[in-house]
Protein backbone atom coordinates (compact mmCIF):
# COMPACT_ATOMS: atom_id res chain seq x y z
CA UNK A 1 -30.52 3.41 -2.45
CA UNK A 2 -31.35 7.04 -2.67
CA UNK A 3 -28.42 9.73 -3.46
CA UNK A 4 -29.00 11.76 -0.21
CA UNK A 5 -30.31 10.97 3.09
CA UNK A 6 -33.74 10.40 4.25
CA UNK A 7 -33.41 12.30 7.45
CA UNK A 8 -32.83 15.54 8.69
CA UNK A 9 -31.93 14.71 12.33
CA UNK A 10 -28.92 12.32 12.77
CA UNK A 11 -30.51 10.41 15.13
CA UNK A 12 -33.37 9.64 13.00
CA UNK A 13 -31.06 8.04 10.22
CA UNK A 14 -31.74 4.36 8.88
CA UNK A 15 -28.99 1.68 8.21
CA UNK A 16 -28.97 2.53 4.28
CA UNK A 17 -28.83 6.14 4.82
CA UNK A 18 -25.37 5.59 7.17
CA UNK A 19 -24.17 2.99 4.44
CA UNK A 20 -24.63 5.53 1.71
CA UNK A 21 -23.07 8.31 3.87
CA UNK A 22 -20.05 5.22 4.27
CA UNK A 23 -19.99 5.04 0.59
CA UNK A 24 -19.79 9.03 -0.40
CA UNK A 25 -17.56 9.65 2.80
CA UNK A 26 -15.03 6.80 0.74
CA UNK A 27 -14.46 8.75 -1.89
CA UNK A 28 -14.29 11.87 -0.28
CA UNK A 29 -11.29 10.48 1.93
CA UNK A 30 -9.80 9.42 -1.41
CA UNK A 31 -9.64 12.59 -2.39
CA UNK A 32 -7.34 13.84 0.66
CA UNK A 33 -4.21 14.30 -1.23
CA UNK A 34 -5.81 16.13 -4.10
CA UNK A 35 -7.60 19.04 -1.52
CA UNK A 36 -3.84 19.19 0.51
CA UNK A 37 -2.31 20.36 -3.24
CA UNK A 38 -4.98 22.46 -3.91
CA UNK A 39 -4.11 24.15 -0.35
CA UNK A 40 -0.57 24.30 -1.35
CA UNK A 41 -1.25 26.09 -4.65
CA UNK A 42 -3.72 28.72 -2.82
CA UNK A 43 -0.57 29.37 -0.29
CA UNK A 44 1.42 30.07 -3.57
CA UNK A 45 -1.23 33.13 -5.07
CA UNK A 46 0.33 35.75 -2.94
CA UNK A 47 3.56 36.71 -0.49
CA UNK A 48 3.21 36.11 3.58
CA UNK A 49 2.37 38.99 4.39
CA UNK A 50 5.66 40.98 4.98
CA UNK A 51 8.22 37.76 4.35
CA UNK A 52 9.86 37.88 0.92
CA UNK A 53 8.25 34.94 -0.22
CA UNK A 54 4.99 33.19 -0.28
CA UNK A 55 3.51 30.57 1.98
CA UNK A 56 3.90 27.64 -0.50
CA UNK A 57 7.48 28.57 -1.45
CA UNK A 58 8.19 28.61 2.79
CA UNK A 59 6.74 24.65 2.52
CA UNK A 60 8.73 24.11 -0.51
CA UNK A 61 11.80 25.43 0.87
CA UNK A 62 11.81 23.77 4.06
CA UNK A 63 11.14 19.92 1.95
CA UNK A 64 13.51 20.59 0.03
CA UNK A 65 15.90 21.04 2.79
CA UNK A 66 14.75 18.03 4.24
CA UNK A 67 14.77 16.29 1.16
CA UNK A 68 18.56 17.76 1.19
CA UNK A 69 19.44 16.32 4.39
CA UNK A 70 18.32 12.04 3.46
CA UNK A 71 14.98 12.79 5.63
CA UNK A 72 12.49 9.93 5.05
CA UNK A 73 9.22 10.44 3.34
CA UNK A 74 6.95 11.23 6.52
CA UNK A 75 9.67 14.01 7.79
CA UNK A 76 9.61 15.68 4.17
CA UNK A 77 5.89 15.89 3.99
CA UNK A 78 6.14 17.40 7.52
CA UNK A 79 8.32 19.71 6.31
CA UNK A 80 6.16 20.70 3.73
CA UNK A 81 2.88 20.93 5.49
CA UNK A 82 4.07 22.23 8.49
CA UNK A 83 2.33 25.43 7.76
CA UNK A 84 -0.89 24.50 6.09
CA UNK A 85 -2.90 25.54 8.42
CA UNK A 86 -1.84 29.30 8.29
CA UNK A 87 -4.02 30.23 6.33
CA UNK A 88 -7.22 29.00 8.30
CA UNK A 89 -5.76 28.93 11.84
CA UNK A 90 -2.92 31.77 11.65
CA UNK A 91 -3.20 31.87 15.76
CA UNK A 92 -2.70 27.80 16.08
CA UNK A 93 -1.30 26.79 12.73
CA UNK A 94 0.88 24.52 14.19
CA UNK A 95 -1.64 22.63 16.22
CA UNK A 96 -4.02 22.82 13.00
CA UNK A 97 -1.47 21.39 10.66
CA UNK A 98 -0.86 18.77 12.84
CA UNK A 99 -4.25 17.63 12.90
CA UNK A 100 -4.12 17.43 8.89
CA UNK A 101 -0.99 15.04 8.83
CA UNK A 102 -1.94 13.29 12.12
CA UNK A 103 -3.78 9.94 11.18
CA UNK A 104 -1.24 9.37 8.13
CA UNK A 105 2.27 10.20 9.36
CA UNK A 106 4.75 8.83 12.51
CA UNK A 107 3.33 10.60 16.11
CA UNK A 108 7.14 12.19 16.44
CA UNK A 109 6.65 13.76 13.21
CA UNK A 110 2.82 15.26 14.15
CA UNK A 111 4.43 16.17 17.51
CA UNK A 112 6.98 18.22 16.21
CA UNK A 113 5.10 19.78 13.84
CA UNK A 114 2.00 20.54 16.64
CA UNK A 115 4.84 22.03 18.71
CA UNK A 116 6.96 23.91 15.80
CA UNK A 117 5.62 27.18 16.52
CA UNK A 118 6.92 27.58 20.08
CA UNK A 119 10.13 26.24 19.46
CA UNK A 120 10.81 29.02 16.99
CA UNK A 121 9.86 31.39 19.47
CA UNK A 122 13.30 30.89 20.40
CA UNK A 123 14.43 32.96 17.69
CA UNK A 124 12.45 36.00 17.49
CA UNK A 125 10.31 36.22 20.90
CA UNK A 126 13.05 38.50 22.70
CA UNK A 127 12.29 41.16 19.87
CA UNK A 128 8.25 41.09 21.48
CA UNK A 129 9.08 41.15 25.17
CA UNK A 130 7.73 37.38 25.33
CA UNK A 131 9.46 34.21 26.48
CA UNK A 132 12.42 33.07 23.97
CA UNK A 133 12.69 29.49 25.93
CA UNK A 134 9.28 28.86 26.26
CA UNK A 135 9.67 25.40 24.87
CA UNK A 136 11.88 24.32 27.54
CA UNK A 137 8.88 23.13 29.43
CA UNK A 138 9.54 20.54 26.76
CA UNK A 139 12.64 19.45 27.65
CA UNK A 140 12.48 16.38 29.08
CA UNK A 141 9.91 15.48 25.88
CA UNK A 142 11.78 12.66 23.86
CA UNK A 143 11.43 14.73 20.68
CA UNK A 144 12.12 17.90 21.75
CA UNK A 145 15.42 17.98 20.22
CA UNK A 146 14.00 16.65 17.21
CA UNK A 147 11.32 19.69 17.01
CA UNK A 148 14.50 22.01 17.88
CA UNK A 149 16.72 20.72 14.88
CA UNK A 150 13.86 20.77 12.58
CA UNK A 151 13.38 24.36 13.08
CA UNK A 152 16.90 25.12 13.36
CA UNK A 153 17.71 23.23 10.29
CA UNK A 154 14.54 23.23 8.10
CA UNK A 155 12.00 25.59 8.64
CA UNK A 156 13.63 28.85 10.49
CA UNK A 157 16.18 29.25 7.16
CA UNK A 158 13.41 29.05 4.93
CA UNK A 159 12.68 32.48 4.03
CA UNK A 160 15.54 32.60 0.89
CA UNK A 161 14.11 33.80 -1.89
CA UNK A 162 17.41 33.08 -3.70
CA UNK A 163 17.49 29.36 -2.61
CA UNK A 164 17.21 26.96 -5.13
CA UNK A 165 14.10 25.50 -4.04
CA UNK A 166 12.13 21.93 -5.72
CA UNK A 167 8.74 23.19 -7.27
CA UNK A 168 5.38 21.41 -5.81
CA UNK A 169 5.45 18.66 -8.54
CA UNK A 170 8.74 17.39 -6.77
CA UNK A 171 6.92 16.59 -3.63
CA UNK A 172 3.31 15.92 -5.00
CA UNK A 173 4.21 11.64 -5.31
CA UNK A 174 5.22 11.72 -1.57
CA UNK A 175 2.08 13.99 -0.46
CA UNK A 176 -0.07 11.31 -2.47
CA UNK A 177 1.96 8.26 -0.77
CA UNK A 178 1.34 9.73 2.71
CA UNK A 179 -2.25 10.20 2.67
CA UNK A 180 -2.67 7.17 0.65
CA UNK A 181 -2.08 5.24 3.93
CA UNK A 182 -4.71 4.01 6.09
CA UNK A 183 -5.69 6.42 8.87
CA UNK A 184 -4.19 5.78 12.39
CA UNK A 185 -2.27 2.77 11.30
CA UNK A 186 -0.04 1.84 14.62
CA UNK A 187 2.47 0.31 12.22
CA UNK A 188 2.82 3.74 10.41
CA UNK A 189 2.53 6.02 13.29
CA UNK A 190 5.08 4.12 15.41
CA UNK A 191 3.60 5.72 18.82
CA UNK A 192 6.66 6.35 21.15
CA UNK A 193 9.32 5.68 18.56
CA UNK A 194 11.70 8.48 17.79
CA UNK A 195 13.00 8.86 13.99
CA UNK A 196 15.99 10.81 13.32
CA UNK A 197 15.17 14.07 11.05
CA UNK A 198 17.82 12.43 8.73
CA UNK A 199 19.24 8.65 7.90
């Protein structure tokens, strides 16, 4: 078996060229957790732009609040990655981020964090002229309130930069966990369950 491809057009591939693309694609999955903390650490090299802190130490912040509260591994991680996809998607983070936890966490926990960004419109929206309650076309979701108490409570007071907030390395074991798990497991992601955001 060769180390690349023999074709240039998909459609022109052979069975061992897919089952080598299988066996490199392995071990680039494998590497998941290792390219989400490299994220992290680039949201860490400088301050969101006008907050007091940086992006990573937002993340941080609002795990370690969770962590706080008795949340369960797949609500911390949430918590943490909420954001990761600011720095690629800044105008759908949320929706981006979700897509990055998705296939390894509970759906209430990729819903909230897909709809995040509109539920904290509730608390600065008024100051723009736009649409504070905009996430009540939500409310009859089962995890709206969920989505609203993890903002309220986790990500919306996470701007301190006097809080005593858990470095990366705290979190890193339960990042690794997560996307340790086999993709789009139905026993993991629990479709139409509700969790509570703590025990």
């Amino acid at each position: 078996m060769t180390e690349t491809v023999s074709f240039t057009q998909m459609k022109d591939g052979t069975k061992e060229d897919y089952a080598l693309l299988a066996e490199k694609e392995h071990a680039f999955i494998a590497m998941t957790a290792d390219r989400i903390l490299d994220e992290l650490r680039r949201h860490g090299e400088t301050t969101l732009e006008g907050y007091r802190i940086t992006r990573l130490t937002h993340g941080l912040q609002s795990a370690t609040r969770a962590m706080r509260d008795g949340a369960d591994i797949d609500w911390i991680v949430g918590a943490l990655l909420h954001d990761i996809g600011d720095g690629l998607a800044p105008q759908n983070h949320d929706r981006f981020s979700a897509e990055v936890i998705r296939p390894f966490v509970r759906w209430d926990v990729a819903w909230v964090v897909e709809h995040h960004g509109i539920f904290q419109m509730i608390y600065y929206a008024h100051h723009y002229g736009w649409d504070e309650n905009a996430r009540d076309q939500f409310k009859d979701h089962p995890c709206f309130d969920s989505c609203a108490a993890f903002c309220e409570r986790w990500d919306q007071a996470s701007f301190d930069p006097n809080y005593d907030t858990k470095p990366l390395e705290t979190f890193e074991p339960m990042v690794r966990e997560v996307f340790a798990r086999k993709a789009y497991d139905p026993n993991v992601m629990r479709k139409g369950e509700v969790t509570p955001l703590t025990a």
